[in-house]
Protein backbone atom coordinates (compact mmCIF):
# COMPACT_ATOMS: atom_id res chain seq x y z
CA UNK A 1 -2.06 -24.54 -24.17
CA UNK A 2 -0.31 -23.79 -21.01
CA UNK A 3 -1.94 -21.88 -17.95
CA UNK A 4 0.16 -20.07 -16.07
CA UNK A 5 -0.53 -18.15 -12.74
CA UNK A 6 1.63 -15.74 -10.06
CA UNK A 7 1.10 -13.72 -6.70
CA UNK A 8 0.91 -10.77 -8.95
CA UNK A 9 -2.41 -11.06 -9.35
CA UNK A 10 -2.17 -12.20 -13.54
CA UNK A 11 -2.71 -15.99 -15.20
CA UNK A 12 -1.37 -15.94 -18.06
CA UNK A 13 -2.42 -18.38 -21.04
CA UNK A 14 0.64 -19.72 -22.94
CA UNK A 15 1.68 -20.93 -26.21
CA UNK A 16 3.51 -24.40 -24.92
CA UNK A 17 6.17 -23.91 -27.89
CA UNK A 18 7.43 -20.49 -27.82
CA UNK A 19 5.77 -19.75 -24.17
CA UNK A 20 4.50 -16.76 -25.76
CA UNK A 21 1.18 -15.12 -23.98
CA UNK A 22 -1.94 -15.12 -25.96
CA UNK A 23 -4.11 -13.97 -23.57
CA UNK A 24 -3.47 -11.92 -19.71
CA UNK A 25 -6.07 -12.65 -17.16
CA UNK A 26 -6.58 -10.19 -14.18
CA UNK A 27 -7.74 -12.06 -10.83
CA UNK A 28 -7.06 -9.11 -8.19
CA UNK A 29 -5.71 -11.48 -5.93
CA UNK A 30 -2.57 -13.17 -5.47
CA UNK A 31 -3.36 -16.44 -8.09
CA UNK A 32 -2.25 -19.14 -6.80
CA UNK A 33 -3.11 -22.42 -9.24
CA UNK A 34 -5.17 -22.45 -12.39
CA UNK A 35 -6.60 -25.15 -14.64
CA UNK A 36 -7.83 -25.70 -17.90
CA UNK A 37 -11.50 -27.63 -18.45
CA UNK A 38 -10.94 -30.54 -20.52
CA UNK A 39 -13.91 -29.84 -21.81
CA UNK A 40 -11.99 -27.54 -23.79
CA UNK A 41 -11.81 -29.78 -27.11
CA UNK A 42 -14.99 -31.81 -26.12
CA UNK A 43 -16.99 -32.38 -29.68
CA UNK A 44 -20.11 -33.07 -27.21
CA UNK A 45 -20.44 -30.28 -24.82
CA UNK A 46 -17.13 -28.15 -25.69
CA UNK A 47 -16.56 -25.60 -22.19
CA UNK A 48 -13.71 -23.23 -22.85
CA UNK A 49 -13.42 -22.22 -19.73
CA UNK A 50 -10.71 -22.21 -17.10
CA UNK A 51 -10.81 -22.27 -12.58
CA UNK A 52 -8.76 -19.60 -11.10
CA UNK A 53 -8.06 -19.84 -7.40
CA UNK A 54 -5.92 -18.00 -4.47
CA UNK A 55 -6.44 -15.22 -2.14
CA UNK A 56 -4.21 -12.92 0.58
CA UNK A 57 -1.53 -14.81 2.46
CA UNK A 58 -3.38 -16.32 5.38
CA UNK A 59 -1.18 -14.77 7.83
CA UNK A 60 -2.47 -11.21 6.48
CA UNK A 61 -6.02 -11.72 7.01
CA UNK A 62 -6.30 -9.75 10.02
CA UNK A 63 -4.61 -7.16 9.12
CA UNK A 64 -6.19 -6.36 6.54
CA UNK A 65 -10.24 -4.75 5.11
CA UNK A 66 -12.32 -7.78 4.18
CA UNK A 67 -12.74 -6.67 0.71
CA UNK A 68 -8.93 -6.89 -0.11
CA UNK A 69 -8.40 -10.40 0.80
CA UNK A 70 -10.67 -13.56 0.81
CA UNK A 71 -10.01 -16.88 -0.50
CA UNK A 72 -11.53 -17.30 -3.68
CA UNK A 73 -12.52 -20.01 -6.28
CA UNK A 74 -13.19 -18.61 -10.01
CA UNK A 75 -14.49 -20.03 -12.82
CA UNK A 76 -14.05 -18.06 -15.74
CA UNK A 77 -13.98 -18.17 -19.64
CA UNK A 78 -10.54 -18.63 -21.25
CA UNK A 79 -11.90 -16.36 -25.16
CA UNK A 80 -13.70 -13.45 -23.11
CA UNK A 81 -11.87 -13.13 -19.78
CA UNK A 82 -15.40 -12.78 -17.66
CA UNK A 83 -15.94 -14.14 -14.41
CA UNK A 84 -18.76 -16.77 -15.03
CA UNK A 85 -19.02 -18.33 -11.75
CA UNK A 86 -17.37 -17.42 -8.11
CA UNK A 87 -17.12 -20.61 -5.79
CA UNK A 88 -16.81 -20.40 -1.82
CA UNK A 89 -16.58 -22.80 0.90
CA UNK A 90 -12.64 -22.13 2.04
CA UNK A 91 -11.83 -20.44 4.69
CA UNK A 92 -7.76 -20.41 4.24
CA UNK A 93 -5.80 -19.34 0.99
CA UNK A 94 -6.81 -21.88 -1.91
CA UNK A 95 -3.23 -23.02 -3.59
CA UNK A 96 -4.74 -25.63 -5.83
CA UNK A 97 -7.10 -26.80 -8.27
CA UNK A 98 -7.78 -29.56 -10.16
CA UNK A 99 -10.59 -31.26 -12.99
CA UNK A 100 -11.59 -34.59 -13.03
CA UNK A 101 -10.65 -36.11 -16.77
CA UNK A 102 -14.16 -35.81 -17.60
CA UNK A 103 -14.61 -32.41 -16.53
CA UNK A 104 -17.57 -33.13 -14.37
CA UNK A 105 -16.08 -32.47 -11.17
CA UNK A 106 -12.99 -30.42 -9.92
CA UNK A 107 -11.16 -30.33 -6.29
CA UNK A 108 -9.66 -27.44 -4.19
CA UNK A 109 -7.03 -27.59 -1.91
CA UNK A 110 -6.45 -25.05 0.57
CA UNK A 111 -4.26 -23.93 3.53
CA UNK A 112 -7.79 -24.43 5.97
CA UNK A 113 -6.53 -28.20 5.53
CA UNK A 114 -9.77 -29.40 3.57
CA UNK A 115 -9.65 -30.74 0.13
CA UNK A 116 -12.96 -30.10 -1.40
CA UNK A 117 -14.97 -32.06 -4.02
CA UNK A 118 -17.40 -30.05 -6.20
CA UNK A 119 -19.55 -30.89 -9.33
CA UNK A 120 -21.18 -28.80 -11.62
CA UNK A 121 -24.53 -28.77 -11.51
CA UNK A 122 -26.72 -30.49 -14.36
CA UNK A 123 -27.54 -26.98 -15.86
CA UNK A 124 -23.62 -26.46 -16.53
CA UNK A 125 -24.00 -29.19 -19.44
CA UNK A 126 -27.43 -28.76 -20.66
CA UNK A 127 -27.64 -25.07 -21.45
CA UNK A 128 -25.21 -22.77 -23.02
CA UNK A 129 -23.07 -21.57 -20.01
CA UNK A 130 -21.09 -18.55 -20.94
């Protein structure tokens, strides 16, 4: 599968052959990277879920009500669309994201200039998390 995302607020998921959408995601903020868990076709603790991260242009943030902009970090499910987790700590426009190969961990990269390291908590693997 192939995640896409755009400053029109949408990530879409893709069929990598025909690059056909299956599936339209609404983030109501400019989207600026997406990634897959590759968890995804884990036969121990299978996660089919997906981070979605972005925000206003930083250069806007002034300008504009606090509740139209922020920088935000999403974790959400890939089948049902829902927002399952919201992460914060940035305080520029996040352009990328990134899970470790074991799906443990993930990093953020935003325009503040900090790359940021975060793990899921024990809970994410031992109980059902959707």
């Amino acid at each position: 599968m192939l995640l896409t995302c755009s400053n029109d607020t949408f990530a879409k998921l893709l069929n990598p052959h025909t690059l056909q959408p299956y599936r339209q995601y609404e983030f109501l903020k400019p989207c600026r990277g997406a990634a897959i868990s590759p968890l995804f076709d884990s036969e121990d603790c299978q996660k089919f879920h997906m981070m979605l991260v972005g925000g206003q242009d930083a250069r806007d943030v002034t300008t504009t009500k606090a509740a139209e902009g922020g920088f935000a970090i999403k974790l959400m499910s890939i089948i049902h669309g829902d927002k399952l987790a919201e992460i914060t700590g940035h305080y520029g426009t996040v352009h990328s994201v990134a899970f470790t190969p074991d799906g443990t961990c993930f990093a953020t990269g935003a325009e503040d200039g900090w790359v940021h390291h975060h793990m899921f908590m024990p809970e994410y693997f031992t109980k059902k998390f959707e």
